[in-house]
N, C-alpha and C. Protein backbone atom coordinates (compact mmCIF):
# COMPACT_ATOMS: atom_id res chain seq x y z
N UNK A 1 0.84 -1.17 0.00
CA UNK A 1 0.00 0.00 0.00
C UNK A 1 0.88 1.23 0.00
N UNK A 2 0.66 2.17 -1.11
CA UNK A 2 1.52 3.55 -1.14
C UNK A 2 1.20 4.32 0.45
N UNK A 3 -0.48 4.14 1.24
CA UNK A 3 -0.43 4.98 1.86
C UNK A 3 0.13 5.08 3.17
N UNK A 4 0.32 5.73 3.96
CA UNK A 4 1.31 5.65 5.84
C UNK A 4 0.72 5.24 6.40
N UNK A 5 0.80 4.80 7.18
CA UNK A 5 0.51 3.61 8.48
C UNK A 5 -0.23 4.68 9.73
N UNK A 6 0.18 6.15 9.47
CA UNK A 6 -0.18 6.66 10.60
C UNK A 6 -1.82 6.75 10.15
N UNK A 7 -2.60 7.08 11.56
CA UNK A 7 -4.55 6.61 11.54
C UNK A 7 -4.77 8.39 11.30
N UNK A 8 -5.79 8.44 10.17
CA UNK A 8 -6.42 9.46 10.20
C UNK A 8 -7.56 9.76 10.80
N UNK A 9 -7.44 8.48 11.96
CA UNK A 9 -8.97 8.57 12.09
C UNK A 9 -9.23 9.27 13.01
N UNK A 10 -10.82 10.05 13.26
CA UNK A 10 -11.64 10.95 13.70
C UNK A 10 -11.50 10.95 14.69
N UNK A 11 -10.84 10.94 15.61
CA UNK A 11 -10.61 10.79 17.36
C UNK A 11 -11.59 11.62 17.89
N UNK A 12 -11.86 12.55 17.32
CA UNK A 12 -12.77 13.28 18.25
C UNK A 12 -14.49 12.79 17.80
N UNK A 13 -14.48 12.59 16.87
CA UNK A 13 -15.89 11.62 16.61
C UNK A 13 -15.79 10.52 16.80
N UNK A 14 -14.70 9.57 17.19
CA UNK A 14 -14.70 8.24 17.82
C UNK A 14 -14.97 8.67 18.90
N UNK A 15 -14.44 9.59 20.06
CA UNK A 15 -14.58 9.70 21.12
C UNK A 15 -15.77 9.93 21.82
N UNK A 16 -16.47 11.17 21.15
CA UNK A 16 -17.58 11.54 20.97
C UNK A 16 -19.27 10.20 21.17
N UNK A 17 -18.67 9.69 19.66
CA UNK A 17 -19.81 8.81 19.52
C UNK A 17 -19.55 7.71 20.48
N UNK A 18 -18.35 7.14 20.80
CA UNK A 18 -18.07 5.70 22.14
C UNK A 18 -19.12 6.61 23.33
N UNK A 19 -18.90 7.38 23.52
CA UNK A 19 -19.30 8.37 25.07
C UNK A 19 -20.77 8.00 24.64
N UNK A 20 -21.25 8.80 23.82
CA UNK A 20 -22.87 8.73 23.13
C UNK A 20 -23.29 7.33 23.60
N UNK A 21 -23.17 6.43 22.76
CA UNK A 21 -23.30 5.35 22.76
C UNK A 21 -23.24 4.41 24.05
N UNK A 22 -22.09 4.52 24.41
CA UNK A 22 -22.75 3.85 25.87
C UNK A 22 -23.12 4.07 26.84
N UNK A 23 -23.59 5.37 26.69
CA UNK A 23 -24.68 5.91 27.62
C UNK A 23 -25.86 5.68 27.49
N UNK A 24 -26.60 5.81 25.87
CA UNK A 24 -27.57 5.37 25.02
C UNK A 24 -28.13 3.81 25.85
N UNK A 25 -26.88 2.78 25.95
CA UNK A 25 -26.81 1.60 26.33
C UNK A 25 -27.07 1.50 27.77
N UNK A 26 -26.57 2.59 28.47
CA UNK A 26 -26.80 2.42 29.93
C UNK A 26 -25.76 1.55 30.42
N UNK A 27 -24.65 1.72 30.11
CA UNK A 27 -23.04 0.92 30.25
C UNK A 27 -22.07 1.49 31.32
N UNK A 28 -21.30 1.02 32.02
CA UNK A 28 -20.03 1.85 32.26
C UNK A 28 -19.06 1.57 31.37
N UNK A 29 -17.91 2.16 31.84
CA UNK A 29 -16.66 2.08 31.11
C UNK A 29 -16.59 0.56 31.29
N UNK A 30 -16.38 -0.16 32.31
CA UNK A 30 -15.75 -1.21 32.60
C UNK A 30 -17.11 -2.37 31.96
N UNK A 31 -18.20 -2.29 32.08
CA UNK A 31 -19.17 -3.57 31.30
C UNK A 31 -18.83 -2.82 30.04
N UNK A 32 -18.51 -1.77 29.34
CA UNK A 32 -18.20 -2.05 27.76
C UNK A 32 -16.90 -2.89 27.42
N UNK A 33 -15.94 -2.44 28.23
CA UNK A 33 -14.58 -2.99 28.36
C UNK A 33 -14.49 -3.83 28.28
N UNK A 34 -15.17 -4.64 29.54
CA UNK A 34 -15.46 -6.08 29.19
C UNK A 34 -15.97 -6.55 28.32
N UNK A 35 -17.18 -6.56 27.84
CA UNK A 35 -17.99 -6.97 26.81
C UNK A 35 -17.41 -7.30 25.45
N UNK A 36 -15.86 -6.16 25.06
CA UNK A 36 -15.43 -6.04 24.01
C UNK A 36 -13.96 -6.46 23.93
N UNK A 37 -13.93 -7.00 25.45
CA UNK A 37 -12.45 -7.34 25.65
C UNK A 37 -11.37 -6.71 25.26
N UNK A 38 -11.75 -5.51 25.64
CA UNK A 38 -10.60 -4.48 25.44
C UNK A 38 -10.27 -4.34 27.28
N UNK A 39 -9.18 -3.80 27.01
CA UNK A 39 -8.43 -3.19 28.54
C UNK A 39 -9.87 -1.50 28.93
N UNK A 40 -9.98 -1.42 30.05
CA UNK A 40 -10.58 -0.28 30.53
C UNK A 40 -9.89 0.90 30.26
N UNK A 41 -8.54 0.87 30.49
CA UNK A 41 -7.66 2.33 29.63
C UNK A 41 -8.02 2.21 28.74
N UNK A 42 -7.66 1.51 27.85
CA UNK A 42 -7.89 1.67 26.20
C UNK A 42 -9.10 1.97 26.05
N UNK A 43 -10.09 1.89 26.31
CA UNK A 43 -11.58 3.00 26.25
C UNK A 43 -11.66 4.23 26.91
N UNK A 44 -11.21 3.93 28.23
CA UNK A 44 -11.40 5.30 28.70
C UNK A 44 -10.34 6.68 27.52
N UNK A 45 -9.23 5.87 26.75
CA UNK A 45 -8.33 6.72 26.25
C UNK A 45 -8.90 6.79 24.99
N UNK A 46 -10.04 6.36 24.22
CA UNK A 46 -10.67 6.65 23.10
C UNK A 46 -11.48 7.46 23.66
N UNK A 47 -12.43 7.39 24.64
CA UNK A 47 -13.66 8.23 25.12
C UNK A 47 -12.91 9.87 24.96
N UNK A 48 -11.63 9.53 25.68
CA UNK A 48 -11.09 11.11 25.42
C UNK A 48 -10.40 11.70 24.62
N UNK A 49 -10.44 10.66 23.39
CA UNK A 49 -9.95 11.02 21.82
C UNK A 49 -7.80 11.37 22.47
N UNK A 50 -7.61 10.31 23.16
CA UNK A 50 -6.16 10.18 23.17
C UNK A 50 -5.59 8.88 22.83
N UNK A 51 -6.66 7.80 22.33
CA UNK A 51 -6.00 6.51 21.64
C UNK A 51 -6.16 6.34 20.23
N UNK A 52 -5.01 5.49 19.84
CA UNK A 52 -5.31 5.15 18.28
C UNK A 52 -5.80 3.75 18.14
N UNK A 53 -7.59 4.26 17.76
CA UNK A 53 -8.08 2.83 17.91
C UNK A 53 -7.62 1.89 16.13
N UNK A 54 -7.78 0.55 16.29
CA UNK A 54 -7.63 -0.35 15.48
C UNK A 54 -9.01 -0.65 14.91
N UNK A 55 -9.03 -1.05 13.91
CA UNK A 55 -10.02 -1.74 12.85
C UNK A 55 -10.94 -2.53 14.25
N UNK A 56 -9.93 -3.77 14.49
CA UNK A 56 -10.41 -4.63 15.47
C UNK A 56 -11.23 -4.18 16.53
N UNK A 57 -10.24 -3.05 17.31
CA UNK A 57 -10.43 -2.56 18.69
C UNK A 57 -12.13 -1.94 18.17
N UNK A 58 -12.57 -1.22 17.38
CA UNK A 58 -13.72 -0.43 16.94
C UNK A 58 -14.40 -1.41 16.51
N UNK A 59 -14.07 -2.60 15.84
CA UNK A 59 -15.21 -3.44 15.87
C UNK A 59 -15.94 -4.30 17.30
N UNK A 60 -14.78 -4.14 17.60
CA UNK A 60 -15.52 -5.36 19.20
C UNK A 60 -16.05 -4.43 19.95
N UNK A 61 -15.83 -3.17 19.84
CA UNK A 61 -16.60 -2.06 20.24
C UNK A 61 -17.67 -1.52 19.95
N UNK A 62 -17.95 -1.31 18.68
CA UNK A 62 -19.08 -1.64 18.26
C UNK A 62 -20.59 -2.80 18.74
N UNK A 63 -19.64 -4.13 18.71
CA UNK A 63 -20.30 -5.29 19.08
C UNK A 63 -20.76 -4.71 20.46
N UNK A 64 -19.99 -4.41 21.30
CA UNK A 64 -20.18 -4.56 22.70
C UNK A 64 -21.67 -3.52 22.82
N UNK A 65 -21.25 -2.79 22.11
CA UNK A 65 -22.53 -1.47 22.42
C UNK A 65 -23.58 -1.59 21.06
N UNK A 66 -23.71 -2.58 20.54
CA UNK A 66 -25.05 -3.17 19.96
C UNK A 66 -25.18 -1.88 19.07
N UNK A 67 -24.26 -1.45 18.23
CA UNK A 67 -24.33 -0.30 17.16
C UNK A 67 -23.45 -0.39 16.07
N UNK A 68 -23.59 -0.54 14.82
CA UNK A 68 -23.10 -0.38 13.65
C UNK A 68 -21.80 0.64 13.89
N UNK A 69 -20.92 -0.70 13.20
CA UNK A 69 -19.20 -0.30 13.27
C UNK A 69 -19.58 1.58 12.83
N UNK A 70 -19.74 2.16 11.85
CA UNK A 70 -19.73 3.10 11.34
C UNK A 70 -20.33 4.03 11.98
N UNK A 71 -21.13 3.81 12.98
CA UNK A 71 -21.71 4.80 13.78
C UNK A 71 -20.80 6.05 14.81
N UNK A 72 -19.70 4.94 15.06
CA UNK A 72 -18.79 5.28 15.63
C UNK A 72 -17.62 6.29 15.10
N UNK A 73 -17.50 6.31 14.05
CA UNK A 73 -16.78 6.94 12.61
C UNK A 73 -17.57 8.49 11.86
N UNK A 74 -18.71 8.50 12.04
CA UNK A 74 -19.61 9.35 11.21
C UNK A 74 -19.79 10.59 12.18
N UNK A 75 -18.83 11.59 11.11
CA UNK A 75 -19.15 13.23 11.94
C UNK A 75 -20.10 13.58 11.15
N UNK A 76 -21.03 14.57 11.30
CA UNK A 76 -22.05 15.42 10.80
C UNK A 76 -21.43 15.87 9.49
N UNK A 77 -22.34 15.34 8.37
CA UNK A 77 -21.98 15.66 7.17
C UNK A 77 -22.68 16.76 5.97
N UNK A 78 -22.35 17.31 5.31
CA UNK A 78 -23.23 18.07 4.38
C UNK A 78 -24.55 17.29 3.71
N UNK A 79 -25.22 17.29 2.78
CA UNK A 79 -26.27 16.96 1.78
C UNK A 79 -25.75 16.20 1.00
N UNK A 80 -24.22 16.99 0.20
CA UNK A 80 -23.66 16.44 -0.60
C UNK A 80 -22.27 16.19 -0.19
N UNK A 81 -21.82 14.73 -0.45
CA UNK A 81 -20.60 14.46 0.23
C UNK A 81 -19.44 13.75 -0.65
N UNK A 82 -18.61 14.19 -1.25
CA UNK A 82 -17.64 14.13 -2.12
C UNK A 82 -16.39 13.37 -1.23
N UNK A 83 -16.14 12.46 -1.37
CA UNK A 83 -14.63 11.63 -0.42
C UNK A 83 -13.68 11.49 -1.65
N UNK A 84 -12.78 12.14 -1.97
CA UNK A 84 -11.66 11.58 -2.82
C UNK A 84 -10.90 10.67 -2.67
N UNK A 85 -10.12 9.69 -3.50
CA UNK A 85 -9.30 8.93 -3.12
C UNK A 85 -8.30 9.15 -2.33
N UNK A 86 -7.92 8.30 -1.23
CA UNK A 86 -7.08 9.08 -0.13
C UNK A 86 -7.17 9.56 0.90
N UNK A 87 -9.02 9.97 0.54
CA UNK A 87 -9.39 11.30 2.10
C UNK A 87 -10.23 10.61 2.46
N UNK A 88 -10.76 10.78 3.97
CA UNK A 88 -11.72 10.34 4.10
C UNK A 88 -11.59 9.05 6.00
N UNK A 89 -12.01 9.06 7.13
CA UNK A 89 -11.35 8.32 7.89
C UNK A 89 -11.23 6.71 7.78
N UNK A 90 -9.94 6.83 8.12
CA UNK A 90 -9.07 5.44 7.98
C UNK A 90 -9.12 4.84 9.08
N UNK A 91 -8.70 3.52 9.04
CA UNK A 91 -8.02 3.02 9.90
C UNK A 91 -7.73 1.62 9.65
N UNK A 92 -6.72 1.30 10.30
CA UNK A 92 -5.58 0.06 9.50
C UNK A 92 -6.10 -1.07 10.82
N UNK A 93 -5.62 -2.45 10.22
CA UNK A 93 -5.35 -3.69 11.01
C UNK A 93 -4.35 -3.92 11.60
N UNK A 94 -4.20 -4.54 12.56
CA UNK A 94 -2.76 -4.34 13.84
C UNK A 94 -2.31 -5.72 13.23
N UNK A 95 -2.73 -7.11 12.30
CA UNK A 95 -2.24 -7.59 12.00
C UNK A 95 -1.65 -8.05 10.58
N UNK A 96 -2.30 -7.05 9.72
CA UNK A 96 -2.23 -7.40 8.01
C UNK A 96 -2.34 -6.00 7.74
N UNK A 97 -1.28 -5.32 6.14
CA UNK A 97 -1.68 -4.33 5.46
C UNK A 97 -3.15 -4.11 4.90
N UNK A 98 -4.18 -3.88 5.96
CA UNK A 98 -5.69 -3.77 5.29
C UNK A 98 -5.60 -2.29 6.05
N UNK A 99 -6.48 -2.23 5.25
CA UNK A 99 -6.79 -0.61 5.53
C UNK A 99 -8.71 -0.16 5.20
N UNK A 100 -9.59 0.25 5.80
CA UNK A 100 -10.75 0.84 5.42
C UNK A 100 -11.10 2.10 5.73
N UNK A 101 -11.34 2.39 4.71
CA UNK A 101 -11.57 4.42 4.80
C UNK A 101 -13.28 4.38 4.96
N UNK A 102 -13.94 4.68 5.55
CA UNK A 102 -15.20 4.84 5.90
C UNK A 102 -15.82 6.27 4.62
N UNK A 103 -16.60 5.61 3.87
CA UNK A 103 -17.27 6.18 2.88
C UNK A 103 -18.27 6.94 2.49
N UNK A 104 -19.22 5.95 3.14
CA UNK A 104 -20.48 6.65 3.93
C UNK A 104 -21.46 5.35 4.92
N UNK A 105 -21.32 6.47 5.97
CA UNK A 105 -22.63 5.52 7.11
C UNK A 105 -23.98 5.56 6.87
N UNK A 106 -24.26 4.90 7.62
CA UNK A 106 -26.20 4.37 6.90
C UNK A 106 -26.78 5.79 7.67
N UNK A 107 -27.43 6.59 7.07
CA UNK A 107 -28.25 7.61 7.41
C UNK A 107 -29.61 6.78 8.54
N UNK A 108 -30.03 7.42 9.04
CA UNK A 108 -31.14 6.53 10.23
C UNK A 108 -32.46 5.79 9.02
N UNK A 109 -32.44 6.16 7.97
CA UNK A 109 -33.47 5.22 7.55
C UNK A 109 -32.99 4.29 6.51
N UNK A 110 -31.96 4.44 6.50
CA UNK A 110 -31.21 3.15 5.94
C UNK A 110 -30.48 2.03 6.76
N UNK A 111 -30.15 1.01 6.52
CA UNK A 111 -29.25 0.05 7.45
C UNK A 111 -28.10 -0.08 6.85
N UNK A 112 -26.99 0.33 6.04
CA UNK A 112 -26.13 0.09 5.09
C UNK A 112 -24.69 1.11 5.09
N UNK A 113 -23.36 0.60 5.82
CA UNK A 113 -22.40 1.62 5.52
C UNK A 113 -21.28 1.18 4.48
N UNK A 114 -20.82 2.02 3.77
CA UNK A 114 -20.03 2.08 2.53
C UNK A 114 -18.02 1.72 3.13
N UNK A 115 -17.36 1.23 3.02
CA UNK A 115 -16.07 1.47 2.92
C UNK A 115 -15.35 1.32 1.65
N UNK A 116 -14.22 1.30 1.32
CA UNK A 116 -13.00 1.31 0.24
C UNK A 116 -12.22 1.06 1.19
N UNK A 117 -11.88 -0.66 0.68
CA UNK A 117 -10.49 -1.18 1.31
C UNK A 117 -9.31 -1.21 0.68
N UNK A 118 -8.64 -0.54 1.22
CA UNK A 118 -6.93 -1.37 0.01
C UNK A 118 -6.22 -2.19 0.69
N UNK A 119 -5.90 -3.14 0.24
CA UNK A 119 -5.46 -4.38 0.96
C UNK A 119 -4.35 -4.73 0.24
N UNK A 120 -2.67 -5.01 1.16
CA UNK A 120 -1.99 -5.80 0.63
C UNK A 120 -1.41 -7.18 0.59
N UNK A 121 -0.77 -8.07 -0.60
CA UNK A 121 -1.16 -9.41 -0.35
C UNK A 121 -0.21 -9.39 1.05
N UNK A 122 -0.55 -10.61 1.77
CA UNK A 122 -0.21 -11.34 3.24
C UNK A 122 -1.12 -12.07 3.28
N UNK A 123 -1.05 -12.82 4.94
CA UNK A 123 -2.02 -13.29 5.57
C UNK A 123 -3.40 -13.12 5.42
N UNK A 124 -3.88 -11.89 5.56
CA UNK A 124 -5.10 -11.61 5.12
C UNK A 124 -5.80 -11.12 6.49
N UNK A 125 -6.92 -10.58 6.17
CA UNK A 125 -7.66 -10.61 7.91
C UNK A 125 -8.73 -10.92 7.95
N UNK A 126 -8.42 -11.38 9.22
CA UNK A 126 -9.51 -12.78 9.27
C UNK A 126 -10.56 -11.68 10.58
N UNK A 127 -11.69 -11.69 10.13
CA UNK A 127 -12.60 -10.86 11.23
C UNK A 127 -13.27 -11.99 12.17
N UNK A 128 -13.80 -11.27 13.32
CA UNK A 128 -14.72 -11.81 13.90
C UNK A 128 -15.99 -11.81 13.81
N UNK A 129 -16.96 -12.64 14.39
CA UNK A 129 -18.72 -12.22 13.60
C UNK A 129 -18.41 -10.85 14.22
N UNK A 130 -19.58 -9.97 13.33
CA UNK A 130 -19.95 -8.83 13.61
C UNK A 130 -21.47 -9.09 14.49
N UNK A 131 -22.59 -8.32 14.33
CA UNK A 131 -23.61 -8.10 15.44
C UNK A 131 -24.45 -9.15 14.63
N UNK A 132 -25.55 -9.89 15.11
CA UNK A 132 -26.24 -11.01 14.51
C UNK A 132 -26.96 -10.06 13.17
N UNK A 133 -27.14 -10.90 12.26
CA UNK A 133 -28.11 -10.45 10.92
C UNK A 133 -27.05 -9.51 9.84
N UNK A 134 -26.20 -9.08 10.08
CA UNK A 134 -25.22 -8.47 9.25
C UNK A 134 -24.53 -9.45 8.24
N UNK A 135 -24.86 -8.53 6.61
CA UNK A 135 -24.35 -9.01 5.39
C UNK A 135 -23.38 -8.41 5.00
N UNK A 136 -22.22 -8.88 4.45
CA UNK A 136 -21.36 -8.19 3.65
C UNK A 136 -21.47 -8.43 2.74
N UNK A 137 -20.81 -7.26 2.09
CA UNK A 137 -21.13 -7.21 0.07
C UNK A 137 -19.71 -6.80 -0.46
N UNK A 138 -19.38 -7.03 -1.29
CA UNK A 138 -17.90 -6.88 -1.79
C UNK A 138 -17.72 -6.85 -3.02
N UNK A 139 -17.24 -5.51 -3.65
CA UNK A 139 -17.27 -5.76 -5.19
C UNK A 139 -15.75 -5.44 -5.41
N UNK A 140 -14.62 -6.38 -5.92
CA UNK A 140 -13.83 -6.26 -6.33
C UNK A 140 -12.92 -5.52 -7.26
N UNK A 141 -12.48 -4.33 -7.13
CA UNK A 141 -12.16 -3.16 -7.52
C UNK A 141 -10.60 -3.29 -8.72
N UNK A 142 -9.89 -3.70 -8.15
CA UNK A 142 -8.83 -4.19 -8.75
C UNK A 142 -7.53 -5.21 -7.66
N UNK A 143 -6.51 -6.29 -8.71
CA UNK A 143 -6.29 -7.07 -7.92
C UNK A 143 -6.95 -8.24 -7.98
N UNK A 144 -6.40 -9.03 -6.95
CA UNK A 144 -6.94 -10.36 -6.61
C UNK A 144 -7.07 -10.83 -5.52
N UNK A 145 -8.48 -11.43 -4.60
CA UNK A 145 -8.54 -11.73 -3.65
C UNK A 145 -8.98 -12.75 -3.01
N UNK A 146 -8.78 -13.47 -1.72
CA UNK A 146 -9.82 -14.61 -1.56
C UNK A 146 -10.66 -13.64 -0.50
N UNK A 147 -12.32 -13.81 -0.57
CA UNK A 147 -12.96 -13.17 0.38
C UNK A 147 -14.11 -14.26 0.40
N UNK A 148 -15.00 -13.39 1.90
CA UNK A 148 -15.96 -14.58 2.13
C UNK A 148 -15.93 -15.20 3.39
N UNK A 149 -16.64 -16.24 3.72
CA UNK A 149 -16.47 -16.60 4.97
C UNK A 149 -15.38 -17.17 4.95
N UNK A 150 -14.79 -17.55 6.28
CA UNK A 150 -13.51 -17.75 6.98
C UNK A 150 -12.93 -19.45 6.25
N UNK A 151 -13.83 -20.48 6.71
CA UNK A 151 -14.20 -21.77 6.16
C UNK A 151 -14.25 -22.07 4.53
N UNK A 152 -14.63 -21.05 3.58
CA UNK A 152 -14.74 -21.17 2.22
C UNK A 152 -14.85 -20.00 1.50
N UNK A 153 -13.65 -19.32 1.82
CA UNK A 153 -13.54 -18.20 1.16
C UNK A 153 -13.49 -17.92 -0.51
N UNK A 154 -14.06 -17.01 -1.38
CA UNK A 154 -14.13 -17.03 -2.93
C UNK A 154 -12.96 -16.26 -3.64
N UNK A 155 -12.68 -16.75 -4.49
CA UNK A 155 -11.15 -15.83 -5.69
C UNK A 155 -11.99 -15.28 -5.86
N UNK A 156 -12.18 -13.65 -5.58
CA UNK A 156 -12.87 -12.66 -6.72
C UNK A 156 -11.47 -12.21 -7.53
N UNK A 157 -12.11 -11.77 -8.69
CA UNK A 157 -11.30 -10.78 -10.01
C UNK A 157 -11.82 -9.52 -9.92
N UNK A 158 -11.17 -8.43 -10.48
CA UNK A 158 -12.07 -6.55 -10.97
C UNK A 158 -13.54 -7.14 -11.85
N UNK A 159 -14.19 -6.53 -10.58
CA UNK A 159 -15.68 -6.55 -11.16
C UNK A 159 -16.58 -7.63 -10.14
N UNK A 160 -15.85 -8.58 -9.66
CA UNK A 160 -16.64 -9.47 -8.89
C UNK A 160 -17.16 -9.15 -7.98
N UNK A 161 -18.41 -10.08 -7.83
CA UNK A 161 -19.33 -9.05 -6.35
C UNK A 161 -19.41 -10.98 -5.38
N UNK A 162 -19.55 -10.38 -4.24
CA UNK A 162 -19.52 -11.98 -3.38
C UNK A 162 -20.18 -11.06 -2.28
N UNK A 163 -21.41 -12.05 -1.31
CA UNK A 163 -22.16 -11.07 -0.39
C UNK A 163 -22.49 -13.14 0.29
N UNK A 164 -21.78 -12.28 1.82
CA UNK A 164 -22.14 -13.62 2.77
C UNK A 164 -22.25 -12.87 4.08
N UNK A 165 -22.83 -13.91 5.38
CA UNK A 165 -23.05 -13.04 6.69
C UNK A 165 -21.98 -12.53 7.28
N UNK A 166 -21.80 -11.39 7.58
CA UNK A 166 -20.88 -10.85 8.60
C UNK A 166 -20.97 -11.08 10.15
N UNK A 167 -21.95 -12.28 10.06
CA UNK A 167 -22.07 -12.58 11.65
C UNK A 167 -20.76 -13.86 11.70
N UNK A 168 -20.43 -14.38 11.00
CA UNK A 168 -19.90 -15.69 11.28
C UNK A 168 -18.17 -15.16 10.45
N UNK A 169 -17.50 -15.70 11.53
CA UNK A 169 -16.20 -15.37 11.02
C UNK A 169 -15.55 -15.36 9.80
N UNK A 170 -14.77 -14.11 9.01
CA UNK A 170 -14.37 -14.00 7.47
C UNK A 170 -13.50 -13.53 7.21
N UNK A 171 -13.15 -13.49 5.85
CA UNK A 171 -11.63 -13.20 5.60
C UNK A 171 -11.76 -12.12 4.30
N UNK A 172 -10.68 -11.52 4.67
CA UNK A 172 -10.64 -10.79 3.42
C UNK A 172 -8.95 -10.74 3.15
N UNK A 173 -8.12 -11.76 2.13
CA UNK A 173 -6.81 -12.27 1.48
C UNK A 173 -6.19 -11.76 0.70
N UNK A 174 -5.64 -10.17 -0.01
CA UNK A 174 -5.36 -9.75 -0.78
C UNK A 174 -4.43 -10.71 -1.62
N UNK A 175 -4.53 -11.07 -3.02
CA UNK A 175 -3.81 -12.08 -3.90
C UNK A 175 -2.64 -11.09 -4.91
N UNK A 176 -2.78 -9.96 -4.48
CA UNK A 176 -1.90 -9.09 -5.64
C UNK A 176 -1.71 -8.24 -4.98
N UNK A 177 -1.13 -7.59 -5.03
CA UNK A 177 -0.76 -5.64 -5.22
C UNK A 177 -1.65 -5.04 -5.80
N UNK A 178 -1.94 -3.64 -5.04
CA UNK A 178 -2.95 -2.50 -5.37
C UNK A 178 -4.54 -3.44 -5.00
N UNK A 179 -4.62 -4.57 -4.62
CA UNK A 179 -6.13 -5.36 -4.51
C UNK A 179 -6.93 -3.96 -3.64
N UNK A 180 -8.07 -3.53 -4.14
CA UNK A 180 -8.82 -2.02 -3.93
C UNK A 180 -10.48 -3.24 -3.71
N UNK A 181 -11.17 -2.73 -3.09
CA UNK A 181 -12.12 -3.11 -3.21
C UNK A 181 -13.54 -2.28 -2.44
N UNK A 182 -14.89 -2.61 -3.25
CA UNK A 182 -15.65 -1.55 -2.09
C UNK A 182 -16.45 -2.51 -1.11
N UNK A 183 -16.92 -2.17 -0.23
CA UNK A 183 -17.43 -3.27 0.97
C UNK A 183 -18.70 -2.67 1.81
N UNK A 184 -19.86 -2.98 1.56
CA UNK A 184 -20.99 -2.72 2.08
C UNK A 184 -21.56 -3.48 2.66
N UNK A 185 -21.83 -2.98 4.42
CA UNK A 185 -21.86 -3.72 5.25
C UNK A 185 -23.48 -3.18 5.51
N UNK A 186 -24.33 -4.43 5.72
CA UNK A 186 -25.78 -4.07 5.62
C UNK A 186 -25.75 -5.17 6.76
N UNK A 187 -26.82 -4.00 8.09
CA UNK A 187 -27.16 -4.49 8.97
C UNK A 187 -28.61 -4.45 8.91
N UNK A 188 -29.07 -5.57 9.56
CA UNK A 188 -30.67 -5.82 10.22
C UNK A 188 -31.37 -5.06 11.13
């Protein structure tokens, strides 16, 4: 991947929306902590927009507080919303060159958020289920990949689309250099 490793991501709207949210839930610090098996610093240090959260760390966070990964990501946006290649918040995997820039989140009468992954070949990353009833959708941008569930993952090519549950553990394998792909995550 051409781009830096350092996180562009929204600390102050991660922070923001974690706080929101598990209050919404009626949580403390420590039953989210737990719940998401994160350390209690490491939340309390997102709540105050002084950690650099991970792909992972924001998903089990998510899970824990029963709210769409992207909720957590989404500052107040215009009508019309233009993301160029490049811009837009990131954030990388602590164990594989994956990367997802958050595209667009599901507005309240939709269930559906947008990313653009660039992924380089390795290992691959292997997720955990996400919240019950969640689909992923994947249309293969350029590159080569194995994606799909964890157990029987699919070769997509540029152009391929593959859509399985995001509740049950999956992979996403970059097979080339530059592998780009878009990923729409539709919750229930």
């Amino acid at each position: 991947m051409d781009s830096p490793r350092n996180s562009t991501a929204p600390l102050d709207v991660i922070a923001a929306s974690l706080r929101r949210h598990r209050a919404r839930a009626g949580l403390s610090l420590s039953e989210v902590a737990k719940r998401a098996g994160v350390a209690k610093s490491t939340l309390s240090q997102l709540e105050s927009a002084t950690g650099n959260p991970s792909v992972e760390t924001l998903w089990a966070l998510a899970v824990a507080l029963d709210t769409p990964f992207a909720a957590l990501l989404d500052p107040p946006r215009p009508k019309i919303q233009v993301i160029r290649a490049g811009e837009g918040p990131v954030l990388y995997s602590e164990n594989t060159e994956y990367s997802a820039t958050l595209v667009a989140s599901s507005p309240p009468y939709a269930r559906r958020d947008i990313y653009r992954l660039e992924v380089a070949p390795g290992p691959g990353r292997h997720s955990d289920p996400h919240m019950p009833g969640v689909v992923e959708h994947v249309v293969l941008g350029s590159g080569r990949a194995l994606v799909g569930p964890a157990d029987e993952p699919v070769e997509l090519h540029p152009g391929d689309y593959i859509a399985y549950p995001g509740d049950l553990p999956h992979v996403f394998q970059a097979l080339e250099e530059h592998t780009i792909a878009t990923l729409v995550s539709e919750h229930v």
